[in-house]
Protein backbone atom coordinates (compact mmCIF):
# COMPACT_ATOMS: atom_id res chain seq x y z
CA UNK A 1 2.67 -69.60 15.13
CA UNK A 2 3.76 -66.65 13.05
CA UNK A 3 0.84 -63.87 11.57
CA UNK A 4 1.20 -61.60 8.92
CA UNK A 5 -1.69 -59.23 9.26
CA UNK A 6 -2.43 -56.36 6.46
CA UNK A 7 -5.51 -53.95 7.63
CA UNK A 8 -6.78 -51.25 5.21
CA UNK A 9 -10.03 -49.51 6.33
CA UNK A 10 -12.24 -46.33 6.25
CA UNK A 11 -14.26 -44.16 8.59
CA UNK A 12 -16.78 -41.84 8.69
CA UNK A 13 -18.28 -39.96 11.83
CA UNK A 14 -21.27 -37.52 11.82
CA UNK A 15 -22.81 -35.60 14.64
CA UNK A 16 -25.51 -32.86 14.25
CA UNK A 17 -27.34 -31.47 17.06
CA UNK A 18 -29.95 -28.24 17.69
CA UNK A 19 -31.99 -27.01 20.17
CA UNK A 20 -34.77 -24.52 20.41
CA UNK A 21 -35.79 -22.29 22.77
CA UNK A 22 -39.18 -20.30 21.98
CA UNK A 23 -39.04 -19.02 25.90
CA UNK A 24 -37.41 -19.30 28.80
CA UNK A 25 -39.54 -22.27 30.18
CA UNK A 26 -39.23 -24.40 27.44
CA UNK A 27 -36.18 -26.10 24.92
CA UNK A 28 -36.60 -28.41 22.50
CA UNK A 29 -33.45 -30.51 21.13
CA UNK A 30 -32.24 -32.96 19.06
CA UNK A 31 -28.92 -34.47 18.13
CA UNK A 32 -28.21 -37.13 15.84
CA UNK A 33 -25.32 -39.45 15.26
CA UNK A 34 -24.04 -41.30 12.50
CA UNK A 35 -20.65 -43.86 12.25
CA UNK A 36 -19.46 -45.91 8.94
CA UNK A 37 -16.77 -48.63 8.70
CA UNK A 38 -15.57 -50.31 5.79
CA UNK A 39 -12.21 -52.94 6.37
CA UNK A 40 -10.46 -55.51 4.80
CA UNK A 41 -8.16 -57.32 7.07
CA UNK A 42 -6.02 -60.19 5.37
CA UNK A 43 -4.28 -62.08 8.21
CA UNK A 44 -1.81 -64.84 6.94
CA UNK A 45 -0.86 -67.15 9.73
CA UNK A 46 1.93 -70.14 9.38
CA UNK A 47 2.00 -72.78 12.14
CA UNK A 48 4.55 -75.53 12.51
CA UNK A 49 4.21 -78.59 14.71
CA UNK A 50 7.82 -79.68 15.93
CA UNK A 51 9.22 -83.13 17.92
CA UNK A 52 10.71 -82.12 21.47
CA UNK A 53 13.67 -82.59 19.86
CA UNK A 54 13.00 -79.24 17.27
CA UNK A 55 12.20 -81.04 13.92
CA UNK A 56 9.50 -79.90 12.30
CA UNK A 57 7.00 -82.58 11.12
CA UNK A 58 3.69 -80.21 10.12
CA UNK A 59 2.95 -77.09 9.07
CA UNK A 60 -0.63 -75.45 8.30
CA UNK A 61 -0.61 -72.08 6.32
CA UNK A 62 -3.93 -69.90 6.59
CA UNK A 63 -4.99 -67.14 4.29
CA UNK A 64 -7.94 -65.26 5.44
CA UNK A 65 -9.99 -62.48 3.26
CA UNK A 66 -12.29 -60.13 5.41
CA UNK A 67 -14.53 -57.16 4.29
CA UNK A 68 -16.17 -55.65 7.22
CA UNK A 69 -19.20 -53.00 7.19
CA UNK A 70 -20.13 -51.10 10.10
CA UNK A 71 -23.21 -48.95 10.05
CA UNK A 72 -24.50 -47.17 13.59
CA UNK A 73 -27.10 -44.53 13.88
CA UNK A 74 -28.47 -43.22 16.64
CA UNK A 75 -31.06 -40.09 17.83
CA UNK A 76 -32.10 -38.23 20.39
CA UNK A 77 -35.45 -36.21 21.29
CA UNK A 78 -35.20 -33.98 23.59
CA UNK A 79 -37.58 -31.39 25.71
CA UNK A 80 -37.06 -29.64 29.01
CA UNK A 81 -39.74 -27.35 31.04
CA UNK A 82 -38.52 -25.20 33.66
CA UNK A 83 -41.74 -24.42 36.28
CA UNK A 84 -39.49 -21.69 37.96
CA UNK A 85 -36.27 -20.24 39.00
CA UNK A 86 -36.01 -22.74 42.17
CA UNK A 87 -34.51 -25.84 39.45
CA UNK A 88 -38.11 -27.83 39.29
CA UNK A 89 -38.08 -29.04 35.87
CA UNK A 90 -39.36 -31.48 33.68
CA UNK A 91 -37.54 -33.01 31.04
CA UNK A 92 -38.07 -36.06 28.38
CA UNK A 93 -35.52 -37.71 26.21
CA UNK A 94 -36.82 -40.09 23.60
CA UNK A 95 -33.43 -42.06 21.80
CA UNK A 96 -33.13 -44.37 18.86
CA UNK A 97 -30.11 -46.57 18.24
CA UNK A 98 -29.67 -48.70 14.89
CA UNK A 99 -26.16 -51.10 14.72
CA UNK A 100 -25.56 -53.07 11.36
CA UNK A 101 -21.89 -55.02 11.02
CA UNK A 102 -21.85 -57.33 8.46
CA UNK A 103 -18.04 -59.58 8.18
CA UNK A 104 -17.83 -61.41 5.12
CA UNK A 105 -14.65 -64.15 5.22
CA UNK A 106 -12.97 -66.85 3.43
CA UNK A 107 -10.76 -68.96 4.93
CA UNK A 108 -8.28 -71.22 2.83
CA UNK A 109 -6.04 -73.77 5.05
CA UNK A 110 -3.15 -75.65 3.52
CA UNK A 111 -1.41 -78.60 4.95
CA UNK A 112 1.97 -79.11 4.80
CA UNK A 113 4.54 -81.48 6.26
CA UNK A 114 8.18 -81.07 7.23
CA UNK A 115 9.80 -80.27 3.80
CA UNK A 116 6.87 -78.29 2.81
CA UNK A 117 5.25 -81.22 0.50
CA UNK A 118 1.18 -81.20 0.52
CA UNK A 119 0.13 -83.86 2.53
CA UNK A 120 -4.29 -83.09 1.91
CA UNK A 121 -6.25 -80.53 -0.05
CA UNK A 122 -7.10 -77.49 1.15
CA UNK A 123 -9.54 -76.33 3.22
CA UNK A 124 -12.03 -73.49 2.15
CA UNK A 125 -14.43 -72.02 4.55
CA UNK A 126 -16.85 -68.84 3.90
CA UNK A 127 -18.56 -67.04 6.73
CA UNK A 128 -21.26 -64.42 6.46
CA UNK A 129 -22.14 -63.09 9.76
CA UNK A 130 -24.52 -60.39 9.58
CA UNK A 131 -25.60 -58.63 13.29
CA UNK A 132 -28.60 -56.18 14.06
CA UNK A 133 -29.30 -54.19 17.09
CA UNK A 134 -32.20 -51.34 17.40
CA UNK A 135 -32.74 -49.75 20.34
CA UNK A 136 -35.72 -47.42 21.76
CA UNK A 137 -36.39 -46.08 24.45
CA UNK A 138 -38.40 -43.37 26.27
CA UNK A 139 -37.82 -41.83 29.67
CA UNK A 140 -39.04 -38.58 31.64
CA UNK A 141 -37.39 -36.99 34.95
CA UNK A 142 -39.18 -34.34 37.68
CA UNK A 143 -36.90 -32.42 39.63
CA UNK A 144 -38.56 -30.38 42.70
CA UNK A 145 -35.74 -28.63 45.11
CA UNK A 146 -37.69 -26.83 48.51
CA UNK A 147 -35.90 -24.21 50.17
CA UNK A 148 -35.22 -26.13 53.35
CA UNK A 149 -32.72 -27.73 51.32
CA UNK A 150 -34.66 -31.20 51.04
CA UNK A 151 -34.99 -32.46 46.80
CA UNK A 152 -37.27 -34.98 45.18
CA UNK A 153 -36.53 -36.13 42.03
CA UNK A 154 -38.35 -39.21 40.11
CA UNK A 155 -38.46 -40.66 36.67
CA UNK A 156 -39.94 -43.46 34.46
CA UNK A 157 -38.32 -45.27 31.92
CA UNK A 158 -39.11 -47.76 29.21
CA UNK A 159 -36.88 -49.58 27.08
CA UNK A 160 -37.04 -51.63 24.07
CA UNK A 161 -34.28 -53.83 22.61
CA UNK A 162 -33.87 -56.37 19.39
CA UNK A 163 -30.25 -58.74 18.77
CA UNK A 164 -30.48 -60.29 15.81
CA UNK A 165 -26.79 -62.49 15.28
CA UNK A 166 -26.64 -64.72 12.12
CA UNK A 167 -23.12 -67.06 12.41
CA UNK A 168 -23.94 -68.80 8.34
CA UNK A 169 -20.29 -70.93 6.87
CA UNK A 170 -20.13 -73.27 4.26
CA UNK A 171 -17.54 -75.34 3.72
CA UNK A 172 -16.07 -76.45 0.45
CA UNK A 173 -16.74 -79.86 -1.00
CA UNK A 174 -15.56 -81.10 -4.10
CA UNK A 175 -16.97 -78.56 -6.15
CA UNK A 176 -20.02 -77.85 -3.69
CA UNK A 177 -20.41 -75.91 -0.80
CA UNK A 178 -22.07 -77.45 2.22
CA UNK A 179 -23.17 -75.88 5.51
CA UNK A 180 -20.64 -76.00 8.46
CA UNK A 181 -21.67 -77.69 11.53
CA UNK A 182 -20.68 -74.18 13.81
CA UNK A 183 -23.98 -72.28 12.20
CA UNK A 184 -25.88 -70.60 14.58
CA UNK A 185 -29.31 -68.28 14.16
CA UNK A 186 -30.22 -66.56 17.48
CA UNK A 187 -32.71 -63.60 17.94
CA UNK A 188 -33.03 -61.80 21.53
CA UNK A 189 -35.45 -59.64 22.89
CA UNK A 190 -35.49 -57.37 25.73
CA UNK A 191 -38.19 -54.85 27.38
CA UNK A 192 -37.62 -52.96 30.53
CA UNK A 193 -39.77 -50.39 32.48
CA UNK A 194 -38.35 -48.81 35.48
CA UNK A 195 -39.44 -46.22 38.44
CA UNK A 196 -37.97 -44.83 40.74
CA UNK A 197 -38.15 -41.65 43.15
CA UNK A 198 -35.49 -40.14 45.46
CA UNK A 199 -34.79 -37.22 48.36
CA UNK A 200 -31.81 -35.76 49.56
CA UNK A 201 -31.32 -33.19 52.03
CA UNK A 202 -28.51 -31.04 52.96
CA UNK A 203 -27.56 -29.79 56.50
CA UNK A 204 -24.90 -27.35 57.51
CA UNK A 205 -22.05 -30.18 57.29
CA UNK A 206 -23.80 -33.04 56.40
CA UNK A 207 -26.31 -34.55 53.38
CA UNK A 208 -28.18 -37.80 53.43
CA UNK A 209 -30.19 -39.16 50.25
CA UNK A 210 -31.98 -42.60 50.36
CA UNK A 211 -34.08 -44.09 47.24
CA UNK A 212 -35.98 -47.14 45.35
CA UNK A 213 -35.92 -48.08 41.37
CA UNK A 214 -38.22 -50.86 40.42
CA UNK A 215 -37.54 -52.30 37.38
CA UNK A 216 -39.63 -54.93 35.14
CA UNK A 217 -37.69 -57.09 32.56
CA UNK A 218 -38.76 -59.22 29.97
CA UNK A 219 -36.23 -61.54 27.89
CA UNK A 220 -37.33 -63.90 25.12
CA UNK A 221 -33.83 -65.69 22.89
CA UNK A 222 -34.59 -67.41 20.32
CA UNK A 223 -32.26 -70.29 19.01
CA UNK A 224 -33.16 -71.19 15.31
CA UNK A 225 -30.84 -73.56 14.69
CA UNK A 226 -32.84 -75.87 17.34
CA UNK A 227 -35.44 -73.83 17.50
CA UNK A 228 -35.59 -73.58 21.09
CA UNK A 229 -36.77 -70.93 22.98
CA UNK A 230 -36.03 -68.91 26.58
CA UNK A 231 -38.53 -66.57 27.99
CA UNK A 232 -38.31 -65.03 31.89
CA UNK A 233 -40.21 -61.85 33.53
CA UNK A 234 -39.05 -60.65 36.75
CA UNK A 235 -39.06 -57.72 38.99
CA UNK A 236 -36.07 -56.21 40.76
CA UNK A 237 -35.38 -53.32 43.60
CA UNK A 238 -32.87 -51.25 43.96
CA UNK A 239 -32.84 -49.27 47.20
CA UNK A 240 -30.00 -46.88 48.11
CA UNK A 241 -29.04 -44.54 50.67
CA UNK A 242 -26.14 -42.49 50.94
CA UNK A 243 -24.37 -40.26 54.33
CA UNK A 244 -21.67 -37.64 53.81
């Protein structure tokens, strides 16, 4: 199997962030992020099909035409209150994530044999395979250091997430295109709210720290091509405890 692969793309990265700070107890930020792709890869790929003894009986030559788009965004909310000069604090982060790739393809398969006659018609194949992912979520941590050296620190957390993954290839027929038999439609869901709270303490040569994080997931995928459907809701903990 031989490739001959020919990639010609673009990219663009943004990033834009700013905080404010109307006194010393409070800031206020936000920073936003921004990433787009455009590529066109066109792989050629030649494979022969040889007798143990070296002669080659078959050969299959494969041109493929891709234009990829790539579109992320993503940002962040920000706020932080500082209750004193001791580190207890407050802070609270809100985020948004978008992620759109598209690949368009066409496929085109040739059949050969040994002296490079056509022995069938070729094959055509086009793909469109669009995928979506937004993600939210919300989350707020308390910090509370005492001066015998002991911290607590807990935090809540909520998350939100969408999949949406479209595999959609027709295959050439005649003069028709027909749907391929590797389609595929599936749509996945995710929530997940989390607590947890943990102490530490330091001594002159030693520091111990011990926690729990409960966390409650729900999952729903969604198969449209059979139109089947997965849903579960659990609960996990997480304890941990640490010795240095």
């Amino acid at each position: 199997v031989n490739t001959a692969f020919r990639f010609r793309n673009n990219n663009y990265t943004l990033k834009l962030g700013m905080d404010y700070t109307p006194n010393k107890k409070n800031t206020f930020g936000i920073v936003l992020n921004g990433f787009l792709f455009s590529g066109h890869p066109t792989p050629i790929t030649n494979t022969s099909f040889s007798t143990i003894n070296g002669d080659v009986f078959s050969m299959l030559n494969s041109h493929t035409t891709n234009n990829l788009s790539w579109k992320n965004f993503s940002t962040n909310l920000n706020y932080k209150h500082s209750f004193d000069t001791s580190g207890t604090e407050l802070t609270v982060d809100i985020d948004y994530s978008h992620y759109r790739n598209v690949s368009d393809q066409l496929l085109r398969t040739g059949f050969f044999d040994g002296n490079n006659n056509q022995t069938a018609d070729s094959m055509f194949l086009r793909g469109h395979l669009p995928s979506g992912i937004n993600i939210y979520s919300i989350k707020s941590d308390f910090v509370h250091p005492y001066k015998s050296g002991l911290k607590l620190e807990a935090g809540i957390k909520s998350s939100y997430v969408r999949s949406d993954n479209l595999v959609d290839y027709v295959r050439k027929a005649g003069n028709n295109w027909i749907p391929d038999a590797r389609n595929n439609h599936f749509i996945y869901t995710e929530n997940i709210n989390a607590v947890y709270l943990n102490a530490s303490k330091e001594f002159k040569k030693w520091s111990v720290q011990g926690g729990l994080r409960m966390e409650n997931t729900n999952t729903k995928g969604v198969q449209a091509s059979d139109n089947s459907t997965v849903t579960r809701s659990y609960v996990s903990f997480f304890p941990s405890a640490f010795v240095s």
